[in-house]
C-alpha atoms as a PDB file:
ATOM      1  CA  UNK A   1      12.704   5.028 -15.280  1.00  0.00           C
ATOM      2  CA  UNK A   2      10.216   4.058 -12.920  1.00  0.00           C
ATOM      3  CA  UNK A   3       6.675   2.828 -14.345  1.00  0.00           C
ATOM      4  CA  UNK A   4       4.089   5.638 -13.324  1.00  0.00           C
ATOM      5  CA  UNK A   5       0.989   3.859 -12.267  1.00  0.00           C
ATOM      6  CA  UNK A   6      -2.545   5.612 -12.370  1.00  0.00           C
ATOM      7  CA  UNK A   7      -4.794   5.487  -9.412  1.00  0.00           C
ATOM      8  CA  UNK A   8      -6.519   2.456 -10.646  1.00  0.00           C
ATOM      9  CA  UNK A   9      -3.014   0.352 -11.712  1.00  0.00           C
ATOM     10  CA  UNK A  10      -2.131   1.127  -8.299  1.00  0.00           C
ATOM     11  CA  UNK A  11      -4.997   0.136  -6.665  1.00  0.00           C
ATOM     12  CA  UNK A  12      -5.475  -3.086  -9.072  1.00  0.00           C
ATOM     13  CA  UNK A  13      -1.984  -4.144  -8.250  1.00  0.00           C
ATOM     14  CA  UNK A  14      -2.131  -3.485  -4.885  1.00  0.00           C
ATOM     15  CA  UNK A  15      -5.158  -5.938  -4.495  1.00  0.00           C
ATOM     16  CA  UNK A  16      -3.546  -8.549  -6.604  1.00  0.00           C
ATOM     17  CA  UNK A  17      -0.303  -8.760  -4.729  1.00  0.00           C
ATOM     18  CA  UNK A  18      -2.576  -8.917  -1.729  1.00  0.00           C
ATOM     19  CA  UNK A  19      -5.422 -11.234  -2.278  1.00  0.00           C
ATOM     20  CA  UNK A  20      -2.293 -13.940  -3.976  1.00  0.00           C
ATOM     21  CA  UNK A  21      -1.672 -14.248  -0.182  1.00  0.00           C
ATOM     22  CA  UNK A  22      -4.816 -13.589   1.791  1.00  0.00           C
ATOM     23  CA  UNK A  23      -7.374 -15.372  -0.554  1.00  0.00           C
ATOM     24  CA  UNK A  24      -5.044 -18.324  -2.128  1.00  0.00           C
ATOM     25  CA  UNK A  25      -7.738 -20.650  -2.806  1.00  0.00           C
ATOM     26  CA  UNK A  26      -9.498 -17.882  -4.770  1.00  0.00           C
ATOM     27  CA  UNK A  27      -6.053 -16.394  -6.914  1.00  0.00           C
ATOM     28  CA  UNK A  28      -5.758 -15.621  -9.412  1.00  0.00           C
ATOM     29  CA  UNK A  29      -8.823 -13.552  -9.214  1.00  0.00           C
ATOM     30  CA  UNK A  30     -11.554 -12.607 -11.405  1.00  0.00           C
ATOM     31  CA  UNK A  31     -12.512  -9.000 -12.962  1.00  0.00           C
ATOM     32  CA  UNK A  32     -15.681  -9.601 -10.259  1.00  0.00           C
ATOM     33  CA  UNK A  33     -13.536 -10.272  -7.551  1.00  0.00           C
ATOM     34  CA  UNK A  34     -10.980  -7.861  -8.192  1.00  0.00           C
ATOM     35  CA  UNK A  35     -13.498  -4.821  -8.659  1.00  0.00           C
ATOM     36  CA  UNK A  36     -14.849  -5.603  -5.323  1.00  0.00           C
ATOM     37  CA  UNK A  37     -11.191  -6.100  -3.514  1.00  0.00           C
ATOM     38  CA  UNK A  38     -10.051  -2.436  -5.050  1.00  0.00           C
ATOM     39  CA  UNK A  39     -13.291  -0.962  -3.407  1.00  0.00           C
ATOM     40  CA  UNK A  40     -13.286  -2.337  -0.235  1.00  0.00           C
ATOM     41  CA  UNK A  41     -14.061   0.016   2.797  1.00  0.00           C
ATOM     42  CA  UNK A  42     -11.720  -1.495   4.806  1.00  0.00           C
ATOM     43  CA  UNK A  43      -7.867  -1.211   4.576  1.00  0.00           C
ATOM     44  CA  UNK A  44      -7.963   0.730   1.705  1.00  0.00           C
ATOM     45  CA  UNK A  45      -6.817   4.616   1.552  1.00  0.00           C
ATOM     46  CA  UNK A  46      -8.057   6.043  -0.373  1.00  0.00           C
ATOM     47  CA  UNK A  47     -11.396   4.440  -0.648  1.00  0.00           C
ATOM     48  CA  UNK A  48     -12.208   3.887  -4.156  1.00  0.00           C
ATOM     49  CA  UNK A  49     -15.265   3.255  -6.192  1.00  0.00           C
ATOM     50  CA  UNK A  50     -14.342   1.748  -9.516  1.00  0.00           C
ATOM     51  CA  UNK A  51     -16.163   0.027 -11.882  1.00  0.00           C
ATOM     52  CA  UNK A  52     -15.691  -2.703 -14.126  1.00  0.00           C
ATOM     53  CA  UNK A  53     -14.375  -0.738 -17.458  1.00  0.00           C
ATOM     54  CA  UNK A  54     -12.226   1.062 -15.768  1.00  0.00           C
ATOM     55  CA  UNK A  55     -10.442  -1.851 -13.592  1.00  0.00           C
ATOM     56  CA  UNK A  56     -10.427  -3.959 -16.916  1.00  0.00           C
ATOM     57  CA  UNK A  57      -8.402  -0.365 -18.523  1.00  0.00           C
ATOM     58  CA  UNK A  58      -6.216  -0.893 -15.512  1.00  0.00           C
ATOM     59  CA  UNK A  59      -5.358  -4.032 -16.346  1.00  0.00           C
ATOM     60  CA  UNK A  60      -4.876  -3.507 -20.143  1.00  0.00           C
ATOM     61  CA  UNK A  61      -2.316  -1.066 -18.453  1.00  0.00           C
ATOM     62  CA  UNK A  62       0.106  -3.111 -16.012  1.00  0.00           C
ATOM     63  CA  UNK A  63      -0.447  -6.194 -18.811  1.00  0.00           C
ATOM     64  CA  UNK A  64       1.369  -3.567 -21.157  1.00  0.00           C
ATOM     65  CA  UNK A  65       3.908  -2.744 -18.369  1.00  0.00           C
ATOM     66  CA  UNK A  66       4.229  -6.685 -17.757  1.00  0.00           C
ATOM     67  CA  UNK A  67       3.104  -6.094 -14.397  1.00  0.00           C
ATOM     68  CA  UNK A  68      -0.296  -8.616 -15.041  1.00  0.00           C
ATOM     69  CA  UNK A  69      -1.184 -11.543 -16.762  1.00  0.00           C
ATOM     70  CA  UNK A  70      -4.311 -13.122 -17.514  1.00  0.00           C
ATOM     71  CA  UNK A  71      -5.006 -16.952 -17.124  1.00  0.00           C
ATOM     72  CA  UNK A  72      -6.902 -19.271 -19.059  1.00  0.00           C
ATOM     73  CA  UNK A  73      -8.931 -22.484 -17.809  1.00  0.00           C
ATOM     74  CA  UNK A  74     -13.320 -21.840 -15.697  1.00  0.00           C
ATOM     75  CA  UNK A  75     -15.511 -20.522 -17.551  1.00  0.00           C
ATOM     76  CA  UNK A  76     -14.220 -16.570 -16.710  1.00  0.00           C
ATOM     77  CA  UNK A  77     -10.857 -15.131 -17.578  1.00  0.00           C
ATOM     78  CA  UNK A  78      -8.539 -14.727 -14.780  1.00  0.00           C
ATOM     79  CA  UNK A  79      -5.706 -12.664 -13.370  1.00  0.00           C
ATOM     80  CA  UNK A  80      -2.407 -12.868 -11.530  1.00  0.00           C
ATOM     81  CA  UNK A  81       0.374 -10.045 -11.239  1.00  0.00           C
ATOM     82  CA  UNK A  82       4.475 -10.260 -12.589  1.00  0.00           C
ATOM     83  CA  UNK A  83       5.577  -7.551  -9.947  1.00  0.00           C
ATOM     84  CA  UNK A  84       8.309  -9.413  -8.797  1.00  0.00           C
ATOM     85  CA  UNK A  85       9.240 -10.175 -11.812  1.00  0.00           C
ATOM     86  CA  UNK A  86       8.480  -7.004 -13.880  1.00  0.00           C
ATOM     87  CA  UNK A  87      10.287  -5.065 -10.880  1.00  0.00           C
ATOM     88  CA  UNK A  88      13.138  -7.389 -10.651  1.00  0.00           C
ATOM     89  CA  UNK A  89      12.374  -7.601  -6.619  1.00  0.00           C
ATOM     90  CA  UNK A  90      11.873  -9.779  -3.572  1.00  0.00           C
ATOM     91  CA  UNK A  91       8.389 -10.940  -2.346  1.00  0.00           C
ATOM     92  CA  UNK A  92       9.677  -9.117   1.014  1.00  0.00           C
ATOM     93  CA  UNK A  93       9.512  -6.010  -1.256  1.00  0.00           C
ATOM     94  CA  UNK A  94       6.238  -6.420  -3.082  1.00  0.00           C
ATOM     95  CA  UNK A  95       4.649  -6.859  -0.017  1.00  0.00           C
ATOM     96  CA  UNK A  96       5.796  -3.347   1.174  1.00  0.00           C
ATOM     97  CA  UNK A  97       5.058  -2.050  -1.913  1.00  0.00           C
ATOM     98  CA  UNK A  98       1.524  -3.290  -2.262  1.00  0.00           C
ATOM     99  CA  UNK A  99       0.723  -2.126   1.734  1.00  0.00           C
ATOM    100  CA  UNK A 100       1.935   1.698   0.572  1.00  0.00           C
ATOM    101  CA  UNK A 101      -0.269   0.908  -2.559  1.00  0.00           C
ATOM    102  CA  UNK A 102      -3.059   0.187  -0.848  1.00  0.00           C
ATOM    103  CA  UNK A 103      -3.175   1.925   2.467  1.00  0.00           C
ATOM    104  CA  UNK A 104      -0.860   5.031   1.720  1.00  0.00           C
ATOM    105  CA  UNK A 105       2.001   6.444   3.367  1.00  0.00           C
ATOM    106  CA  UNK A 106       2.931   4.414   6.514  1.00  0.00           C
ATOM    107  CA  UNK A 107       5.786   3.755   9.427  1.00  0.00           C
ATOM    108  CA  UNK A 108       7.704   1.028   9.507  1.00  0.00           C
ATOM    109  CA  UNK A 109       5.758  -0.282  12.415  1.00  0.00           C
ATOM    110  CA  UNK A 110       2.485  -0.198  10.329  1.00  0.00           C
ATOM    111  CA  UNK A 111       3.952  -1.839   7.304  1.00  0.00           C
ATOM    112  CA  UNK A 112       4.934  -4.715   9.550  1.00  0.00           C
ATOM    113  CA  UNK A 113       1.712  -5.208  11.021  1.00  0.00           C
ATOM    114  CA  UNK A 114      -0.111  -4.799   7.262  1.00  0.00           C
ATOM    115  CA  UNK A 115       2.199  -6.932   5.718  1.00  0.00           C
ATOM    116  CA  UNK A 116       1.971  -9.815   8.158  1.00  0.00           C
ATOM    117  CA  UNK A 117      -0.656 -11.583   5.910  1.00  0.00           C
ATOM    118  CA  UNK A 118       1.548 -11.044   2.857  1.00  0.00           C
ATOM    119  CA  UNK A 119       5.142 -11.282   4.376  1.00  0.00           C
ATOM    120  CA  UNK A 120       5.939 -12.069   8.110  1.00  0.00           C
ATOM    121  CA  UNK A 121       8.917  -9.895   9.118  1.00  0.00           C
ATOM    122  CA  UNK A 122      10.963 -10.641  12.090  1.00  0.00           C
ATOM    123  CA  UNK A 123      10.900  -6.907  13.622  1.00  0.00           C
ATOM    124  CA  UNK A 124      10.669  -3.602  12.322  1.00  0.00           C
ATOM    125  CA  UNK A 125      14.506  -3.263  11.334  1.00  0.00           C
ATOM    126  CA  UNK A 126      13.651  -5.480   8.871  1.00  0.00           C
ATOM    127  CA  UNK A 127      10.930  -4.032   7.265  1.00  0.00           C
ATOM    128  CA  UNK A 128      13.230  -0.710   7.604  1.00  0.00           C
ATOM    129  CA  UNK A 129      16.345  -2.495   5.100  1.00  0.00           C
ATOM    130  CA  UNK A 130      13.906  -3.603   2.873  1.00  0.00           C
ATOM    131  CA  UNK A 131      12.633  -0.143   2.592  1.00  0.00           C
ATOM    132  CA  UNK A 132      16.180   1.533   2.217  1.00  0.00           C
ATOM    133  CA  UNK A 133      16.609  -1.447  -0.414  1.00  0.00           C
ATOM    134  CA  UNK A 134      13.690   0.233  -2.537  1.00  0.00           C
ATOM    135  CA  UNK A 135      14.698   3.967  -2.011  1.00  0.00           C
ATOM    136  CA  UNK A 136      18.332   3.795  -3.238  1.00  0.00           C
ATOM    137  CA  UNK A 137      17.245   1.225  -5.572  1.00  0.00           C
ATOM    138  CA  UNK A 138      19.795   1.640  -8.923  1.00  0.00           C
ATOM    139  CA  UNK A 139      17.043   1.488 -11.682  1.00  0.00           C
ATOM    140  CA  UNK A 140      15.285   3.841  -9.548  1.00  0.00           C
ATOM    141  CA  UNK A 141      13.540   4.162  -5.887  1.00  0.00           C
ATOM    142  CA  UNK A 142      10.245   3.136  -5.557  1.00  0.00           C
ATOM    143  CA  UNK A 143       9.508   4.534  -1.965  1.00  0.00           C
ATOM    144  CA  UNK A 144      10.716   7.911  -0.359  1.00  0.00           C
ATOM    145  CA  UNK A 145      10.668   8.430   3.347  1.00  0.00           C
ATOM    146  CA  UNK A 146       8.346  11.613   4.794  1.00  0.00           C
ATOM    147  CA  UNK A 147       9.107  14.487   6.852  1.00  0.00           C
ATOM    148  CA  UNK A 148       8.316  12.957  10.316  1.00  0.00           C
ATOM    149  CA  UNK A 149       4.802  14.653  12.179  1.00  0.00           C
ATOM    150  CA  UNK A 150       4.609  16.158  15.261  1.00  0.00           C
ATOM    151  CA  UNK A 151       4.509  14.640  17.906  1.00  0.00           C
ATOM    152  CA  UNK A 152       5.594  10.930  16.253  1.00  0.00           C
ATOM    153  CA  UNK A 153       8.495   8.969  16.779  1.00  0.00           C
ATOM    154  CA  UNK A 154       8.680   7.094  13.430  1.00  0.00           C
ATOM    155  CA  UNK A 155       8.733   8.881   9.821  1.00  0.00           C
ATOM    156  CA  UNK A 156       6.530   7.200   6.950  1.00  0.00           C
ATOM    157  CA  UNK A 157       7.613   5.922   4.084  1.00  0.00           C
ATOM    158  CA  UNK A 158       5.276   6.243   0.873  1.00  0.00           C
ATOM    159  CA  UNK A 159       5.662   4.744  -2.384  1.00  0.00           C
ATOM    160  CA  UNK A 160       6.748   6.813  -6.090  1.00  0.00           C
ATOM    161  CA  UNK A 161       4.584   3.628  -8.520  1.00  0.00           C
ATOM    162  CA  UNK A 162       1.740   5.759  -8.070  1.00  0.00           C
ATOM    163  CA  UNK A 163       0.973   9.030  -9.848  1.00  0.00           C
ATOM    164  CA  UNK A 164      -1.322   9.920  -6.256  1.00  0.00           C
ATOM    165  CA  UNK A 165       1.789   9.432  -4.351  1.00  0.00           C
ATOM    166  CA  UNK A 166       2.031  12.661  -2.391  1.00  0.00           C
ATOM    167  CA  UNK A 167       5.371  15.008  -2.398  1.00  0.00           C
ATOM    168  CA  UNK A 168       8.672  13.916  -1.733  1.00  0.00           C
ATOM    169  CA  UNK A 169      10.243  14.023   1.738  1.00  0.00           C
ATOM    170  CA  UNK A 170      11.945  17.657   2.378  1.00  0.00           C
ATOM    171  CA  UNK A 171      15.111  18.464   2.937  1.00  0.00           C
ATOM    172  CA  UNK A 172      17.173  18.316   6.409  1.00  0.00           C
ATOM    173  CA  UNK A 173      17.530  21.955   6.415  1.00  0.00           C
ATOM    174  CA  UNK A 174      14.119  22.685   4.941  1.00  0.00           C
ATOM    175  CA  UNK A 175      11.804  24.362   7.486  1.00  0.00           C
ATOM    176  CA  UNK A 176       9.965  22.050   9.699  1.00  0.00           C
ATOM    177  CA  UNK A 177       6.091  22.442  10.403  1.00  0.00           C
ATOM    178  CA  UNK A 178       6.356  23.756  13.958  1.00  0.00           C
ATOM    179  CA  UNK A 179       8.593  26.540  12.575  1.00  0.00           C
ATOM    180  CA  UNK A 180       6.417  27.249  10.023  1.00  0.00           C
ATOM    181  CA  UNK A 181       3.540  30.297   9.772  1.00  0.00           C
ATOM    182  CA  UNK A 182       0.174  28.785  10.352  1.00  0.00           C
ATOM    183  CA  UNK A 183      -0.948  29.413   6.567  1.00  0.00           C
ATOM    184  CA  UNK A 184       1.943  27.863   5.690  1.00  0.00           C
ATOM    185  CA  UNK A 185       2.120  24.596   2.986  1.00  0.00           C
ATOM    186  CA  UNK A 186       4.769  22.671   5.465  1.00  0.00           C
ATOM    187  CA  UNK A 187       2.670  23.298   8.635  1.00  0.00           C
ATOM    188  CA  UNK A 188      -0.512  22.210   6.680  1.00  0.00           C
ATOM    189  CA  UNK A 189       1.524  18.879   5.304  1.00  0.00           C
ATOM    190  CA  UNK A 190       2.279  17.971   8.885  1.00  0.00           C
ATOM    191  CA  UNK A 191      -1.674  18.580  10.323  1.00  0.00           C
ATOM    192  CA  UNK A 192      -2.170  16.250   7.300  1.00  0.00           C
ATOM    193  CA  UNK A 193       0.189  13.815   8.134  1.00  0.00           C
ATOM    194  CA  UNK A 194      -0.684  13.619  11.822  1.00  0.00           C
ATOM    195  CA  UNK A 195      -4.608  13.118  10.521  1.00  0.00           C
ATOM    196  CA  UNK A 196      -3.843  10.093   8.466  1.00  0.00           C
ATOM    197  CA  UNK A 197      -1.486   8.613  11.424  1.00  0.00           C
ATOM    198  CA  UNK A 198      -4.894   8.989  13.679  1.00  0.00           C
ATOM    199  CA  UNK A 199      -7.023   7.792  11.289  1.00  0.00           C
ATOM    200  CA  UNK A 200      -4.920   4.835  10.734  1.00  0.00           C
ATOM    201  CA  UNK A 201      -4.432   3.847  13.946  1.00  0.00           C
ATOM    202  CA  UNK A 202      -8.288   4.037  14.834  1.00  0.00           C
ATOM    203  CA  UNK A 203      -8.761   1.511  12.274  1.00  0.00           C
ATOM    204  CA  UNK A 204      -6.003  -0.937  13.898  1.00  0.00           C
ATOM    205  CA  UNK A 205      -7.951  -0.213  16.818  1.00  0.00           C
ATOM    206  CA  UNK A 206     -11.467  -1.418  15.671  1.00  0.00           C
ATOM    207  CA  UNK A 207      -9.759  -4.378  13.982  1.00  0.00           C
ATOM    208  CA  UNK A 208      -8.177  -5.056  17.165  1.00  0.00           C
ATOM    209  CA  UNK A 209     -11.967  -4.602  18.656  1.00  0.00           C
ATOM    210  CA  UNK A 210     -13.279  -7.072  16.090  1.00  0.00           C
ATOM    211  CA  UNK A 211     -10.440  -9.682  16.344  1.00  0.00           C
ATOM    212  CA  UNK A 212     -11.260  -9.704  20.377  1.00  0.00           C
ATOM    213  CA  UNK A 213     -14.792  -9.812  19.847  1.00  0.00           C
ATOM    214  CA  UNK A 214     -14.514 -12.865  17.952  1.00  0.00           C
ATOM    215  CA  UNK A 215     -12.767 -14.417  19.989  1.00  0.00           C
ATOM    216  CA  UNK A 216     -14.975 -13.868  23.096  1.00  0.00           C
ATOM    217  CA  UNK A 217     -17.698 -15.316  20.854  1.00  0.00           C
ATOM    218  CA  UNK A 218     -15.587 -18.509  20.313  1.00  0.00           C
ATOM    219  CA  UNK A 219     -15.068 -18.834  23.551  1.00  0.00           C
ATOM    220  CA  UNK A 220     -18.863 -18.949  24.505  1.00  0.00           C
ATOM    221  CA  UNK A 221     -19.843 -21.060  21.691  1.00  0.00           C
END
């Protein structure tokens, strides 16, 4: 049976799998650190406020699950994560895993652009076996692909580690959202859906604004 992460386990892990790879020099990280990583504005959905009891509660919880360690040595205790090895997967995997943790459901496409700083996969079919990997995974999946939106080409994949993951994918012969009455929970899953696709990629957008800013400036300087 899977382990059922809270909200904060899954955010705490999330950040922890990340900043290993973003902030190396920094990892592992302290309880300061980490509180500000899980409630960062920025890549993060949902955006979280949590304090420091209960991210040190959501580490009492994965250290129980094996899923985070602390380590000695400074003046302040420290702390790493196991996942790979409390999970029994790849780093390919984690780094899937922690993207879904931390920025929700997401096509294949935007894993492989949000994992780039964790994992660098060589295309999208990539990203795509890894993800089939962990969804017919035999000690039990860990992602579940959604009922694609309107108007989209690619379906998203969320994760199941987190008890705020949303519903599973329907059915092939379940009723899509365009079929569906206008009141109706499918239709209103889609709108949903399509609102956290926009959302998502207006924020590649402005980091793709801010990465071309800066690079104007360097070129003036």
């Amino acid at each position: 049976m899977n382990p059922l992460l809270s909200v904060a386990e899954a955010r705490v892990l999330g950040v922890l799998v990340e900043k290993q790879c973003t902030v190396p020099d920094t990892y592992p990280l302290t309880l300061n650190a980490l509180v500000a990583g899980c409630n960062q504005k920025s890549s993060r959905d949902p955006v979280l406020s949590l304090g420091d009891t209960e991210v040190q509660e959501a580490l009492d919880g994965l250290k129980a699950r094996s899923m985070a360690m602390e380590t000695s040595g400074g003046r302040v205790m420290r702390y790493a994560h196991n996942a790979e090895r409390a999970l029994a997967l790849p780093s390919q995997s984690i780094a899937i895993l922690a993207a879904l943790l931390l920025r929700g459901p997401q096509t294949a496409g935007e894993l492989r652009i949000n994992t780039e700083r964790m994992h660098r996969f060589a295309d999208i079919s990539t990203v795509e076996a890894f993800l089939n990997e962990l969804a017919e995974r035999e000690a039990g999946a860990l992602v579940a692909e959604l009922p694609r939106a309107p108007g989209t080409r690619e379906a998203r994949w969320m994760q199941l580690l987190s008890e705020a993951a949303p519903p599973p994918a329907a059915s092939e012969g379940a009723t899509s959202g365009l079929d569906a009455p206008r009141d109706s929970p499918a239709l209103a899953q889609d709108v949903g859906l399509l609102r956290d696709e926009v959302a998502a990629l207006r924020n590649d957008l402005a980091a793709l604004r801010a990465e071309v800013e800066a690079l104007r400036n360097e070129r003036r300087s």
